[in-house]
Structure formats: C-alpha cells, structure tokens
N, C-alpha and C. Protein backbone atom coordinates (compact mmCIF):
# COMPACT_ATOMS: atom_id res chain seq x y z
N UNK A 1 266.31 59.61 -75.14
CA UNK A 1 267.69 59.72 -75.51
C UNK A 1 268.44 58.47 -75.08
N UNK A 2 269.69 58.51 -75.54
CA UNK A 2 270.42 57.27 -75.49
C UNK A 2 270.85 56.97 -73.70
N UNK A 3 270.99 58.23 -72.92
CA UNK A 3 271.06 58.45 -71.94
C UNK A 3 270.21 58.19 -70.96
N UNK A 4 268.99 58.31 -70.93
CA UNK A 4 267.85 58.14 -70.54
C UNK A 4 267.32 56.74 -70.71
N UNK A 5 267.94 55.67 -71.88
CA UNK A 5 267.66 54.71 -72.03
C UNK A 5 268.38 53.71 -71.15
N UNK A 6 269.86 54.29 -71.14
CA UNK A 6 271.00 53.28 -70.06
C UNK A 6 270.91 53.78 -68.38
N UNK A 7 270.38 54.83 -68.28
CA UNK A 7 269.55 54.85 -66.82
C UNK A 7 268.58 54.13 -66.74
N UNK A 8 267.34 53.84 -67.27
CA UNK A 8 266.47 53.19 -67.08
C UNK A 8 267.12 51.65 -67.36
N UNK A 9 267.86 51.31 -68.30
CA UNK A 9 267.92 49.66 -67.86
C UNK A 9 269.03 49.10 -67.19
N UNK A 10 270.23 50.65 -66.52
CA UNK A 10 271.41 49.88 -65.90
C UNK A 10 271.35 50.54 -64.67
N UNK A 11 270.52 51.79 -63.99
CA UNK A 11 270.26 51.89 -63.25
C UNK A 11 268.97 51.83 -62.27
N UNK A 12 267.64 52.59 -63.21
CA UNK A 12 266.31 52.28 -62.50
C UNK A 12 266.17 50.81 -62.12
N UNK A 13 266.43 49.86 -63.09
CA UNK A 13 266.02 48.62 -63.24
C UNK A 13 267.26 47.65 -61.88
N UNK A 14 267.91 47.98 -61.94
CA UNK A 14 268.79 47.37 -60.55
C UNK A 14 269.21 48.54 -59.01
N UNK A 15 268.32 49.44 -59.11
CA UNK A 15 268.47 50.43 -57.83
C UNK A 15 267.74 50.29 -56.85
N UNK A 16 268.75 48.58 -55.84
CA UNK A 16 267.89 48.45 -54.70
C UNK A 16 267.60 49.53 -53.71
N UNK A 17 268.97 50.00 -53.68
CA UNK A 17 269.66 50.96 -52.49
C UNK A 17 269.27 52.60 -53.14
N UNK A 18 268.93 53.70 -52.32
CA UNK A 18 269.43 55.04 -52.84
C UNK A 18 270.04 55.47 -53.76
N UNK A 19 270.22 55.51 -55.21
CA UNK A 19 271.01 56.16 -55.92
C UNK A 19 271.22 57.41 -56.47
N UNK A 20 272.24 58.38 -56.35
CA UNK A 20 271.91 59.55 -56.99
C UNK A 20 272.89 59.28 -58.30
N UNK A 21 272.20 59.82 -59.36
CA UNK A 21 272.61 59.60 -60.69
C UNK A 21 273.31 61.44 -60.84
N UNK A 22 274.41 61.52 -60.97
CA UNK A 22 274.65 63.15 -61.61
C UNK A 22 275.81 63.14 -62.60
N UNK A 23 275.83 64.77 -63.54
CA UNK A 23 276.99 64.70 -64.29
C UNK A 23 275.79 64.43 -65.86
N UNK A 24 274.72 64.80 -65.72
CA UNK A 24 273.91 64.93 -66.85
C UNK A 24 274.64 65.85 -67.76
N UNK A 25 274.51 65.13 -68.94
CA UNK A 25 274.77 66.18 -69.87
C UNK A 25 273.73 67.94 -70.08
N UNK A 26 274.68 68.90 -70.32
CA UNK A 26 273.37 70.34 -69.88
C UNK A 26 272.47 70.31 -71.08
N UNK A 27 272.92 69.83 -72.33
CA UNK A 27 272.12 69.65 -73.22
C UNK A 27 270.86 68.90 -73.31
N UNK A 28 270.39 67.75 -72.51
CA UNK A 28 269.11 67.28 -71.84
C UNK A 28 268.42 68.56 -71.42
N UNK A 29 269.27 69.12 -70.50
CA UNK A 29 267.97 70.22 -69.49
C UNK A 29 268.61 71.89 -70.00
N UNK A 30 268.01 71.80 -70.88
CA UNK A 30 268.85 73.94 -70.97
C UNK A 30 268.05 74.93 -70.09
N UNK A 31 267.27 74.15 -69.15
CA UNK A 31 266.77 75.47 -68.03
C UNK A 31 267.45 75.27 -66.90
N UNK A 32 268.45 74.40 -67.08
CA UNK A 32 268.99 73.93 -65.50
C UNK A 32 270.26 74.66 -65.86
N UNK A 33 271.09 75.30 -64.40
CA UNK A 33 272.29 75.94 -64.78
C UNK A 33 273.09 75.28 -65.19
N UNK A 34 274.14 75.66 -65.91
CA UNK A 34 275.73 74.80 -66.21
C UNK A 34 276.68 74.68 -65.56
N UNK A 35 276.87 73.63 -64.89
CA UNK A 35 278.09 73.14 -64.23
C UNK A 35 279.61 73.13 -64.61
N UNK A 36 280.67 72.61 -64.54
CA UNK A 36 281.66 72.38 -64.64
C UNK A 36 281.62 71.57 -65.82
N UNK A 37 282.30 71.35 -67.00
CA UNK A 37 282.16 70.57 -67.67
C UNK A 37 281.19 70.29 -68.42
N UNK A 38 280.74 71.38 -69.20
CA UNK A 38 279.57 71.21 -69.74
C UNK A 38 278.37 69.98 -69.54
N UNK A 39 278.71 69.47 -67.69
CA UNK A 39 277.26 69.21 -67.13
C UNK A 39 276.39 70.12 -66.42
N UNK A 40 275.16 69.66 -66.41
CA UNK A 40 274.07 70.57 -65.68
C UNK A 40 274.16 70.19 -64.44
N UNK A 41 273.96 71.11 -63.68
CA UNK A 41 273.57 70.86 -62.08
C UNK A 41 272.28 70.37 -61.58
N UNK A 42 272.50 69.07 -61.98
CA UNK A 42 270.94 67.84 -62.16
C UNK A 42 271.06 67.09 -61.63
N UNK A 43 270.27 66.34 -60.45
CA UNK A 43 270.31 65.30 -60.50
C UNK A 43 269.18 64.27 -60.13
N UNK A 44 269.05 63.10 -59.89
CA UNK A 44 268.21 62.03 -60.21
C UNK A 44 268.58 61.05 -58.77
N UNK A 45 267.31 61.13 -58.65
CA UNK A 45 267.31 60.03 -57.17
C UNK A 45 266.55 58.54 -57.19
N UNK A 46 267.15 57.69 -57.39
CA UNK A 46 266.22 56.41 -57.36
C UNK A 46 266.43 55.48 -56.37
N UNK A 47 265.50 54.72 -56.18
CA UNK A 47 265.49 54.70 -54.92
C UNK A 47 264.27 53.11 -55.04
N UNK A 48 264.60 52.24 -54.38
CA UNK A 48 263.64 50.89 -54.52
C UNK A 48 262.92 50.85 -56.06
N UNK A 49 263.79 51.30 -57.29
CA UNK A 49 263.47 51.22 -58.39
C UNK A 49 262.54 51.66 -59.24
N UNK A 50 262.39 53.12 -58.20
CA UNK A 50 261.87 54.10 -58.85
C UNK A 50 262.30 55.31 -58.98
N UNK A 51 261.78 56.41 -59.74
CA UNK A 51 262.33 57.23 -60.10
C UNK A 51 261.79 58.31 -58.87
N UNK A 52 262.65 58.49 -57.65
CA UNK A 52 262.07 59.29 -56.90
C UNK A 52 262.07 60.61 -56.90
N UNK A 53 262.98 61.19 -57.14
CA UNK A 53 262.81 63.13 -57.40
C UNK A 53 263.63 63.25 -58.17
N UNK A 54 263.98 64.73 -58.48
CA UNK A 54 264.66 65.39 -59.67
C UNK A 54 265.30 66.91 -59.00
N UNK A 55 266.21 66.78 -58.94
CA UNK A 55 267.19 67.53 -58.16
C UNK A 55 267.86 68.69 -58.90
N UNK A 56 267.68 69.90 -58.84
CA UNK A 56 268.37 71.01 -59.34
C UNK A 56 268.29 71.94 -59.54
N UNK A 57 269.16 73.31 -59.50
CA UNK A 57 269.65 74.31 -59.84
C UNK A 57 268.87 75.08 -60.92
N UNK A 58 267.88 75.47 -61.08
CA UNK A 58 267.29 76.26 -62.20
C UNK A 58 268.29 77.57 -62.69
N UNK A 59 268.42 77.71 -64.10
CA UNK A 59 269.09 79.21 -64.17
C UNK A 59 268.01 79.81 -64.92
N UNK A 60 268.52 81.22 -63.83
CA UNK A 60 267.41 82.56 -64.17
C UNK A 60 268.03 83.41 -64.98
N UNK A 61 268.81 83.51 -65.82
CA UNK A 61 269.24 84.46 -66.61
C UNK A 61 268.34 84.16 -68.10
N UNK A 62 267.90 85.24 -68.08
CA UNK A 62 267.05 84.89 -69.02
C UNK A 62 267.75 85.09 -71.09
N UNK A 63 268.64 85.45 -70.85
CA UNK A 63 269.74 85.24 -72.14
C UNK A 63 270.16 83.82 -72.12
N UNK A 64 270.91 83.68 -71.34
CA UNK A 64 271.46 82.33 -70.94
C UNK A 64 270.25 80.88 -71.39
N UNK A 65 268.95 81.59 -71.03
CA UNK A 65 267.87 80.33 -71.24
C UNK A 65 267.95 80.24 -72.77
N UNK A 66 266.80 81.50 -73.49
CA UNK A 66 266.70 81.73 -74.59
C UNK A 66 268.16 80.62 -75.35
N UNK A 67 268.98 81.29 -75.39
CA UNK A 67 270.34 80.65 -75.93
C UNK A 67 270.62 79.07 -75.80
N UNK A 68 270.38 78.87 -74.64
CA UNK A 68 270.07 77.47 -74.61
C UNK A 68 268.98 76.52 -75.04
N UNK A 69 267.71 76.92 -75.04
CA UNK A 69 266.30 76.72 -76.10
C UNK A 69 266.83 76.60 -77.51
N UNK A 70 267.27 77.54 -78.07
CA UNK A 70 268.09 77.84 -79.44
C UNK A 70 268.95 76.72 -79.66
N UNK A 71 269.86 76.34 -78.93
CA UNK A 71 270.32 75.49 -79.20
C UNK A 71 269.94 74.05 -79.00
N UNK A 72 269.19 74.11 -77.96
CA UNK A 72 268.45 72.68 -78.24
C UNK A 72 267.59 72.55 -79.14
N UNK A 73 267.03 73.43 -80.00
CA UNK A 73 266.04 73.00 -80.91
C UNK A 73 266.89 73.03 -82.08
N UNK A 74 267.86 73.43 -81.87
CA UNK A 74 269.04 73.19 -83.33
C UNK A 74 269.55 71.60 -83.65
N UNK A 75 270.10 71.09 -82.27
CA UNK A 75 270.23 69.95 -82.16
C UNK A 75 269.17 69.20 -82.41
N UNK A 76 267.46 69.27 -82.38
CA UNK A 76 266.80 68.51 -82.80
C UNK A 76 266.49 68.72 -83.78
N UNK A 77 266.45 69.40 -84.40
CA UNK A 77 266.07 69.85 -85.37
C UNK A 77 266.90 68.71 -86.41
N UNK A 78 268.19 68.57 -86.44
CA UNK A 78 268.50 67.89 -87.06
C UNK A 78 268.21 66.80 -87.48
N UNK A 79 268.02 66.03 -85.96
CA UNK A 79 267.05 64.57 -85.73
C UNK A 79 265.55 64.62 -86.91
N UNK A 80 264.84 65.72 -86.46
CA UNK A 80 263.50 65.45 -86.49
C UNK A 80 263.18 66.93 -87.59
N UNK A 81 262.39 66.83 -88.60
CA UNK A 81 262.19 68.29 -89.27
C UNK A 81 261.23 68.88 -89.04
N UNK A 82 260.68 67.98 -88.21
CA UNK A 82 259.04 68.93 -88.00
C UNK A 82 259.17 69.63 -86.39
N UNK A 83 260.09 69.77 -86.07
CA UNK A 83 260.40 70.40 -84.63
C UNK A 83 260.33 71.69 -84.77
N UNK A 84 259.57 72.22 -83.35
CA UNK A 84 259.72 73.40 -83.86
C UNK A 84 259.82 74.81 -82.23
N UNK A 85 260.27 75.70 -82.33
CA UNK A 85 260.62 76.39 -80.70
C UNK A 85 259.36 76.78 -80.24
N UNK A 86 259.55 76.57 -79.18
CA UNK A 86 258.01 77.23 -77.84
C UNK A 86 258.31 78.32 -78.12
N UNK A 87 257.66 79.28 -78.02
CA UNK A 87 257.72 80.81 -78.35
C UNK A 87 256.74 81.33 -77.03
N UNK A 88 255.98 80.42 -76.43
CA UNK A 88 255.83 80.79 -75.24
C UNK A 88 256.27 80.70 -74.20
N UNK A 89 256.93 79.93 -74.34
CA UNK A 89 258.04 79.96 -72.96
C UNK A 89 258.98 80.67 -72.98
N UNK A 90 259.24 81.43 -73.76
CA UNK A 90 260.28 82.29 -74.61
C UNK A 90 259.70 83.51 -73.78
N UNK A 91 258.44 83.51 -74.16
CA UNK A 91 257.30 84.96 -73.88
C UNK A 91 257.27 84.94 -72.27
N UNK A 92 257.33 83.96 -71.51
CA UNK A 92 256.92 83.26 -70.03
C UNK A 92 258.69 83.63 -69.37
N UNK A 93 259.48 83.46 -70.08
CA UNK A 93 260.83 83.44 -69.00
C UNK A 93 261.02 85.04 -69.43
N UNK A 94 260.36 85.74 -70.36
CA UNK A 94 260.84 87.07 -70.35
C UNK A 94 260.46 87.65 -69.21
N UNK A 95 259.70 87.39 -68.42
CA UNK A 95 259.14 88.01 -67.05
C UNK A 95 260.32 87.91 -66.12
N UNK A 96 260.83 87.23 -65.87
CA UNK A 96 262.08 86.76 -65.03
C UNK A 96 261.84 85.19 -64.01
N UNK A 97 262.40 84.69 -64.25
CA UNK A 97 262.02 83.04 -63.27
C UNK A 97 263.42 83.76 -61.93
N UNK A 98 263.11 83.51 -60.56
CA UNK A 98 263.57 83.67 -59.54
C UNK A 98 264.45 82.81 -59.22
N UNK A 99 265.58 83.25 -58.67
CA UNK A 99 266.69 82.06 -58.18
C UNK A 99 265.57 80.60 -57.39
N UNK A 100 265.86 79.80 -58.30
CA UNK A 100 265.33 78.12 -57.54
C UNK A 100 266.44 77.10 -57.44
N UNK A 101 266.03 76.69 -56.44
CA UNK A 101 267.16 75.01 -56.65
C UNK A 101 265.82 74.42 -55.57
N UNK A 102 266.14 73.08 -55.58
CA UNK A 102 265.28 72.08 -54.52
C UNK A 102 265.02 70.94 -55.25
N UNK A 103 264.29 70.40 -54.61
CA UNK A 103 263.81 69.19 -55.00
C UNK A 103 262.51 68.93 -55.57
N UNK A 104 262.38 68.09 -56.85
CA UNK A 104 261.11 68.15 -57.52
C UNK A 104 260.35 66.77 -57.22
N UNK A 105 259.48 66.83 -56.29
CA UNK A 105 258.73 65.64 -56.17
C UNK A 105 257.11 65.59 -55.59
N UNK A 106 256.72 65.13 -56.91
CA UNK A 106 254.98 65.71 -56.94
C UNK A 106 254.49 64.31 -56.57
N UNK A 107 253.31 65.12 -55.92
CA UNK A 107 252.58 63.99 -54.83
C UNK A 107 252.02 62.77 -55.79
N UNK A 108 252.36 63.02 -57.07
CA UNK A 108 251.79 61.59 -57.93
C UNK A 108 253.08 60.61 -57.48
N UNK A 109 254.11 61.11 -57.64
CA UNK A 109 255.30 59.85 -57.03
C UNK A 109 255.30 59.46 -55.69
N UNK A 110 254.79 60.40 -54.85
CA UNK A 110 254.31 60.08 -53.38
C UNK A 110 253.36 58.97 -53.63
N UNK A 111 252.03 59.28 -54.16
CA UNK A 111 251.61 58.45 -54.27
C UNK A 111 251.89 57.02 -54.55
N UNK A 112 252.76 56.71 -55.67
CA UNK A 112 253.37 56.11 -56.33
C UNK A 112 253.87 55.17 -55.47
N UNK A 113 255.06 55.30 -54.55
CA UNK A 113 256.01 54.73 -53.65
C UNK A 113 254.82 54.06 -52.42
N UNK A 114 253.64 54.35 -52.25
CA UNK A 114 252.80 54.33 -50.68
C UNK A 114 252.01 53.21 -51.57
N UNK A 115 251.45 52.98 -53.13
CA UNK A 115 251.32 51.92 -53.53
C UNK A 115 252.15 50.85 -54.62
N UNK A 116 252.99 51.51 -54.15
CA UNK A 116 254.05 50.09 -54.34
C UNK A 116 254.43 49.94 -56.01
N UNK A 117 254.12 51.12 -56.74
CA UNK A 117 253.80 50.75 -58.17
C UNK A 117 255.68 51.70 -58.71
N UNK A 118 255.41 50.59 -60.25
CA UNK A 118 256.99 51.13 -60.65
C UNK A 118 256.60 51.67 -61.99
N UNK A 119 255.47 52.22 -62.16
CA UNK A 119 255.11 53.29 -62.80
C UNK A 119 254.21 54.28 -62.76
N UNK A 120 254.56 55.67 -62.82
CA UNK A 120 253.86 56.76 -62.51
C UNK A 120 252.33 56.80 -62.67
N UNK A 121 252.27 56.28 -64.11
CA UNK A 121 250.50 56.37 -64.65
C UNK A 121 250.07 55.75 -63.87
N UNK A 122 250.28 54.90 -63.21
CA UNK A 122 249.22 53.75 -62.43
C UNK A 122 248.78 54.49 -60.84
N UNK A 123 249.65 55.88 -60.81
CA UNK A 123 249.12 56.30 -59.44
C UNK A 123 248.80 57.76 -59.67
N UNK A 124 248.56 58.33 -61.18
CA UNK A 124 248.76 59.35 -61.39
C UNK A 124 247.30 59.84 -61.20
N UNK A 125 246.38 60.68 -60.79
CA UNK A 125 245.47 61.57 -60.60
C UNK A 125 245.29 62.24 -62.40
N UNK A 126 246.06 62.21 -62.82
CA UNK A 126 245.46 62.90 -64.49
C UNK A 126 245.59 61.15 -65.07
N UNK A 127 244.82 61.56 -66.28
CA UNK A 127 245.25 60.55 -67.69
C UNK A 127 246.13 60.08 -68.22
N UNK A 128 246.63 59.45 -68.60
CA UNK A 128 247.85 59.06 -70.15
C UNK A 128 247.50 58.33 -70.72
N UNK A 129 247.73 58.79 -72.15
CA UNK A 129 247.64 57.78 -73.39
C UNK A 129 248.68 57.33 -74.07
C-alpha cells in the first residue's frame, strides 16, 4: 500500500533512533480493534532500521471481525478481480479469539537484529521466494 511504501522509505530507511510509528489506518489491519478516528490500535517499532515488532490490540468480537473482512475484501476487490474472502478464517474466528494485546516479535527478527541484517529472509529459518 501507499502507506507501507512511505514508511519504508521515510521512515525504516532513516530510523537511527527508536521509532514508534502509530495512527494506522484500521483498514490495513481489520483484526486489530478500532481506535479513535477510524485508526487501529497498531503500532510499529523500528529501531536501527529495522522493522522491530508489531504492537497491538487484537479485537475479539467476532461480528465486528467478520464485518471488517467484508469490507476489506470489498475494498480490494475493486483494485484486483480475482480476490477473493478466506472462508476459513471466517470458520477459525467463529470459535472465539480471546482478549490479546502485546507485542509481536518472532525469534526470526531476533535473529535478525543479533546478525546485523536489514532483511528478514536472510535470517529467516523457513524459505522465500
């Protein structure tokens, strides 16, 4: 997204110091709750010019998700015609997801930061193509 593009070259790319990036639009993340202002309660930590964790608020209402899925695949849909809805994750949040918030940071970015690298694949334990 256009968003995702001016973080990566006006913030990842010059974030000597700690930065927390927030005030995401909720339409990026429709599993994250809604904030004030139709932002999500998200946020983004970078840090020596990498992308160090991912910060936020999960919502468990499981109407609230659905509805938000719906509408993000409406919005792409427009973009793209061959898009099309998970129907398993649909099937997966009908169980109930539990109040979460914390911090998301998997030991591939650990890794990541301990060798010095400013991209994930290069320290990642799985594949990418």
């Amino acid at each position: 997204t256009i968003i995702n593009k001016l973080i990566e070259n006006y913030i990842l790319n010059n974030a000597a110091y700690p930065t927390i990036v927030e005030g995401l639009p909720y339409g990026m993340t429709p599993l994250i709750k809604k904030g004030a202002n139709e932002f999500a309660q998200r946020y983004w930590l970078f840090a020596s010019q990498i992308d160090f964790c991912d910060i936020g608020h999960e919502e468990n209402d499981y109407f609230t998700q659905v509805d938000a899925l719906n509408k993000q695949y409406e919005n792409q849909l427009q973009k793209k015609q061959h898009t099309q809805v998970n129907e398993e994750i649909k099937s997966v949040i009908a169980f109930g997801i539990p109040p979460l918030s914390g911090i998301g940071m998997s030991l591939s970015r650990v890794a990541m930061i301990f060798a010095s690298s400013k991209d994930i694949r290069e320290s990642s334990a799985f594949c990418f193509k």
